[in-house]
Protein backbone atom coordinates (compact mmCIF):
# COMPACT_ATOMS: atom_id res chain seq x y z
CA UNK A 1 0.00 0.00 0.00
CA UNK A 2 1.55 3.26 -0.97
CA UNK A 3 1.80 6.55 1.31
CA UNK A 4 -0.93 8.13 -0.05
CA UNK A 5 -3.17 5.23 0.01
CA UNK A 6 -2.58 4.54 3.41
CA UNK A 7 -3.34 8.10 4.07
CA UNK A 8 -6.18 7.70 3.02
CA UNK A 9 -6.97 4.61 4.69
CA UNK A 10 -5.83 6.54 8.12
CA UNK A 11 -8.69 9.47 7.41
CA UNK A 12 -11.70 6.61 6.85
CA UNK A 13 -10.37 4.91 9.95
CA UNK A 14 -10.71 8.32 11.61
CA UNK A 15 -14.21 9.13 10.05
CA UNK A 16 -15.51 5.60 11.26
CA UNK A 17 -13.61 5.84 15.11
CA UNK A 18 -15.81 9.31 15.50
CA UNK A 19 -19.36 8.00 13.94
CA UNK A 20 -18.79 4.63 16.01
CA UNK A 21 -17.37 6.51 19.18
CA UNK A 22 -14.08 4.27 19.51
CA UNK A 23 -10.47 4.84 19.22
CA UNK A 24 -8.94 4.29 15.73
CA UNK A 25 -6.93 2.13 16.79
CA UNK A 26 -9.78 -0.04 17.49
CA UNK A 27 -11.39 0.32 14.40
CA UNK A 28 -10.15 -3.18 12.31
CA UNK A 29 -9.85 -2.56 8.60
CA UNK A 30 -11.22 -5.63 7.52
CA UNK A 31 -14.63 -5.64 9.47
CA UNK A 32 -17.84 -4.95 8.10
CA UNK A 33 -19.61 -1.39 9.42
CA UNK A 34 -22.29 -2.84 11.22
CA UNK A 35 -20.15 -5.44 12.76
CA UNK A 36 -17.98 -3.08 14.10
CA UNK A 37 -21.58 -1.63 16.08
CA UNK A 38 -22.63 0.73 13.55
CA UNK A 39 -26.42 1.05 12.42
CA UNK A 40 -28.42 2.62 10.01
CA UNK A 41 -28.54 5.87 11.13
CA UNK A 42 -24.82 6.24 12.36
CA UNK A 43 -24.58 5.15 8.08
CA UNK A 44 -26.03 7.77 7.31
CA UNK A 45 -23.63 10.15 9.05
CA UNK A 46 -20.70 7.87 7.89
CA UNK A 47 -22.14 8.12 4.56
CA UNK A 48 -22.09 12.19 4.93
CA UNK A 49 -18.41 12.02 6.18
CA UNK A 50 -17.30 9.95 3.77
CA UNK A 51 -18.99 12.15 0.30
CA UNK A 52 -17.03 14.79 2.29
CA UNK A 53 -13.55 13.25 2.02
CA UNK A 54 -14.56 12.52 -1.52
CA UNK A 55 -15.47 15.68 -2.74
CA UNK A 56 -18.34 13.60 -4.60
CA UNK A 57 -21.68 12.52 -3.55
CA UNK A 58 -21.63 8.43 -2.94
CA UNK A 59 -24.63 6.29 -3.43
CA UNK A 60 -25.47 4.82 -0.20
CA UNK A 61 -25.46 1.49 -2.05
CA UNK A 62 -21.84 2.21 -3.14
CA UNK A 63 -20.96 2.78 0.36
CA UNK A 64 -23.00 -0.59 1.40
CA UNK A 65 -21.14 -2.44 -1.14
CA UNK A 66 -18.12 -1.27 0.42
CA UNK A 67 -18.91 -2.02 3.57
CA UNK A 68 -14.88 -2.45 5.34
CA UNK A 69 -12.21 0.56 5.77
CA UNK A 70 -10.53 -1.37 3.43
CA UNK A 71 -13.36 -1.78 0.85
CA UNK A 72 -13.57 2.45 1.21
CA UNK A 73 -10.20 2.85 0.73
CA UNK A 74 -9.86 0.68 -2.12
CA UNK A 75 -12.94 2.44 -3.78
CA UNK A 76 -11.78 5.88 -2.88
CA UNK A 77 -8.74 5.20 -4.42
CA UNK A 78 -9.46 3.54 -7.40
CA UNK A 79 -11.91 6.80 -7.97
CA UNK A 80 -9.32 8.80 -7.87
CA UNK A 81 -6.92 6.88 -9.97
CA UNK A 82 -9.78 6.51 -13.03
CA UNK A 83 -10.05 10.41 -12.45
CA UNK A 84 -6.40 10.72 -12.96
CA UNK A 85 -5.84 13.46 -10.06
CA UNK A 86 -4.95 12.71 -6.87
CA UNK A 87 -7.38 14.95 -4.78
CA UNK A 88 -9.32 11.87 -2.46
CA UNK A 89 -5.51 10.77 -2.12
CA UNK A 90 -4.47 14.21 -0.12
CA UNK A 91 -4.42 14.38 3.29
CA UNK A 92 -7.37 17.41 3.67
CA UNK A 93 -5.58 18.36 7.03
């Protein structure tokens, strides 16, 4: 995983610790948002967060789909590669 993806990965993690009230560095990667105690409505404001980062509004069903930090990341990123510009990839600190 380059820099920037895992950037990237770093600023869902961060997204999901606040909406889910837990420290990132509880937050696994690899586990499903409503495993890791999220619900429907909390999805919503994950959802919100996320379009944020992304500078792009995401179909809730894109955002099920992709349902893992990892998934996000991997979706964000590839979004940003087909775009050709590196703008989800920056850290937006």
């Amino acid at each position: 995983m380059g820099t920037a993806t895992h950037d990237l990965q770093e600023q869902i993690r961060l997204i999901w610790a606040e909406v889910l009230d837990q420290d990132p560095e509880d937050v696994p990667v690899d586990e499903n948002f409503f495993e890791a105690g999220g619900d429907s409505l909390l999805f919503i404001v994950l959802l919100e967060r996320v379009n944020r980062l992304a500078g792009r509004e995401i179909e809730a069903a894109e955002l099920f789909d992709h349902a893992t930090v990892e998934a996000q990341t991997e979706f964000l990123a590839g979004d940003a590669a087909d775009e050709g510009s590196g703008r989800l990839l920056s850290s937006g600190r």
